[in-house]
Protein backbone atom coordinates (compact mmCIF):
# COMPACT_ATOMS: atom_id res chain seq x y z
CA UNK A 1 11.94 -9.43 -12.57
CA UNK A 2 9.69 -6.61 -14.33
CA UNK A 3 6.97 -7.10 -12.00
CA UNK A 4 9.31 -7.24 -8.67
CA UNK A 5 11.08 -3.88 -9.68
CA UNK A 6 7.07 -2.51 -10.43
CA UNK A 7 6.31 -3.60 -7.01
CA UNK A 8 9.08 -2.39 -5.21
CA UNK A 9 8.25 1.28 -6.70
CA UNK A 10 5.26 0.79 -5.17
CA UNK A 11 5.88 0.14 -1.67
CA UNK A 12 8.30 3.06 -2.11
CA UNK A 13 5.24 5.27 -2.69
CA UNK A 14 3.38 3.78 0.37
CA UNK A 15 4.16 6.42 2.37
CA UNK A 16 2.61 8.83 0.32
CA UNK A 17 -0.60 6.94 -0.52
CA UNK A 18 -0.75 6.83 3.57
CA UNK A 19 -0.33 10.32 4.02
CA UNK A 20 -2.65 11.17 1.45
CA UNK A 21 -5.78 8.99 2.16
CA UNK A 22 -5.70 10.09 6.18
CA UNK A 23 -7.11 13.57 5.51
CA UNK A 24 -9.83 11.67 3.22
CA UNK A 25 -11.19 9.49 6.53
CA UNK A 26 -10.02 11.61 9.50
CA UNK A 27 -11.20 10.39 11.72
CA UNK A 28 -12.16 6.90 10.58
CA UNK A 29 -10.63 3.67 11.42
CA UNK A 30 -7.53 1.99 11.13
CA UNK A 31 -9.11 -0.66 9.27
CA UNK A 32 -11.00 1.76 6.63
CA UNK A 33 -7.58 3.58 5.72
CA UNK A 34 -5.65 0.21 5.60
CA UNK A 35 -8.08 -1.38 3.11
CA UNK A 36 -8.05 2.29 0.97
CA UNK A 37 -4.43 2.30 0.87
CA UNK A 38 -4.74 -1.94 -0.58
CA UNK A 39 -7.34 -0.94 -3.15
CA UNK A 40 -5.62 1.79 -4.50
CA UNK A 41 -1.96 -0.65 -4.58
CA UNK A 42 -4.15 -3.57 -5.89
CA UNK A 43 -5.15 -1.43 -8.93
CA UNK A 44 -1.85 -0.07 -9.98
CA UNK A 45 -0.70 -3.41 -9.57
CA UNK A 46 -3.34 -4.78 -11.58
CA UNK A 47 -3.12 -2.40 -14.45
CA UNK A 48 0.47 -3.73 -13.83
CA UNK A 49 -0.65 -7.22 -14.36
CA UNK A 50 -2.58 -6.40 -17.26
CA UNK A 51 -0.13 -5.38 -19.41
CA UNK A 52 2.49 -8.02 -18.68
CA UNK A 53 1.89 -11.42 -17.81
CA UNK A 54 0.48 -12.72 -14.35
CA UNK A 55 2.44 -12.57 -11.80
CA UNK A 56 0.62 -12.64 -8.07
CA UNK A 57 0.13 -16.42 -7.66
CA UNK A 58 -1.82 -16.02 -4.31
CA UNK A 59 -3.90 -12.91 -4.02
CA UNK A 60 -4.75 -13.70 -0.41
CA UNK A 61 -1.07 -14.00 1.26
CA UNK A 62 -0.39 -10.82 -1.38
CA UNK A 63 -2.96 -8.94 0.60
CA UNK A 64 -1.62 -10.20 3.89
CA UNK A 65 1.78 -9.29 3.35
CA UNK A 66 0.71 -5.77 1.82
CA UNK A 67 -1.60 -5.46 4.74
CA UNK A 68 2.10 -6.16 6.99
CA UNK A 69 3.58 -3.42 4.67
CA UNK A 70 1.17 -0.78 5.02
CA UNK A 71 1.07 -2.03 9.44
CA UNK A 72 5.21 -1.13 9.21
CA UNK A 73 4.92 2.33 7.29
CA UNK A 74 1.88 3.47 9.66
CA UNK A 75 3.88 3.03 12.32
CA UNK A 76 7.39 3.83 10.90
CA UNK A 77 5.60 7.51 10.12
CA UNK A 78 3.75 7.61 13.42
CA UNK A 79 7.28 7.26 15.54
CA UNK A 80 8.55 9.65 12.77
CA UNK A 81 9.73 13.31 14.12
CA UNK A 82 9.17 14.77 10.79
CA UNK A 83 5.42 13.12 10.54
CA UNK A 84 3.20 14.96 12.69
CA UNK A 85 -0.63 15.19 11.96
C-alpha cells in the first residue's frame, strides 16, 4: 500500500509537471511533452522503487496507463477556464 499512496501523490502533481515542461518545448509536439512528463514520473517512481521493494510488475501497461493519465490531465487543463497558455 506504500507504493499506491507514493503513486497517487504523483499523479496529483501531474498537473504541475504538465504545466511546467510546456514552456520547455513550446512549440514541440504532443508526443515530445507526453514522453518528458513519463520520464520525469518514471524516475521519481523509480527512486521510489529503489528504496522499497518492487512494485511495477509490467513496465509496459504502467507506461500505457500513465501515458492515459497524462492524455486526461492535458485535456482536463486544456477545457480548463483557469488554464490558459
Amino acid at each position: 500500500m506504500a507504493f499506491l499512496s507514493k503513486l497517487l501523490k504523483v499523479i496529483a502533481f501531474l498537473p504541475a509537471l504538465i504545466t511546467g515542461i510546456e514552456p520547455i518545448y513550446g512549440s514541440g509536439t504532443g508526443k515530445i511533452k507526453q514522453d518528458s512528463v513519463i520520464g520525469l514520473v518514471m524516475t521519481i517512481l523509480g527512486s521510489v522503487e529503489a528504496i522499497s521493494a518492487k512494485d511495477i510488475a509490467d513496465n509496459d501497461k504502467f507506461q500505457s496507463g500513465l501515458k492515459k493519465a497524462i492524455d486526461g490531465v492535458v485535456e482536463m487543463l486544456n477545457a480548463s477556464i483557469w488554464y490558459k497558455r
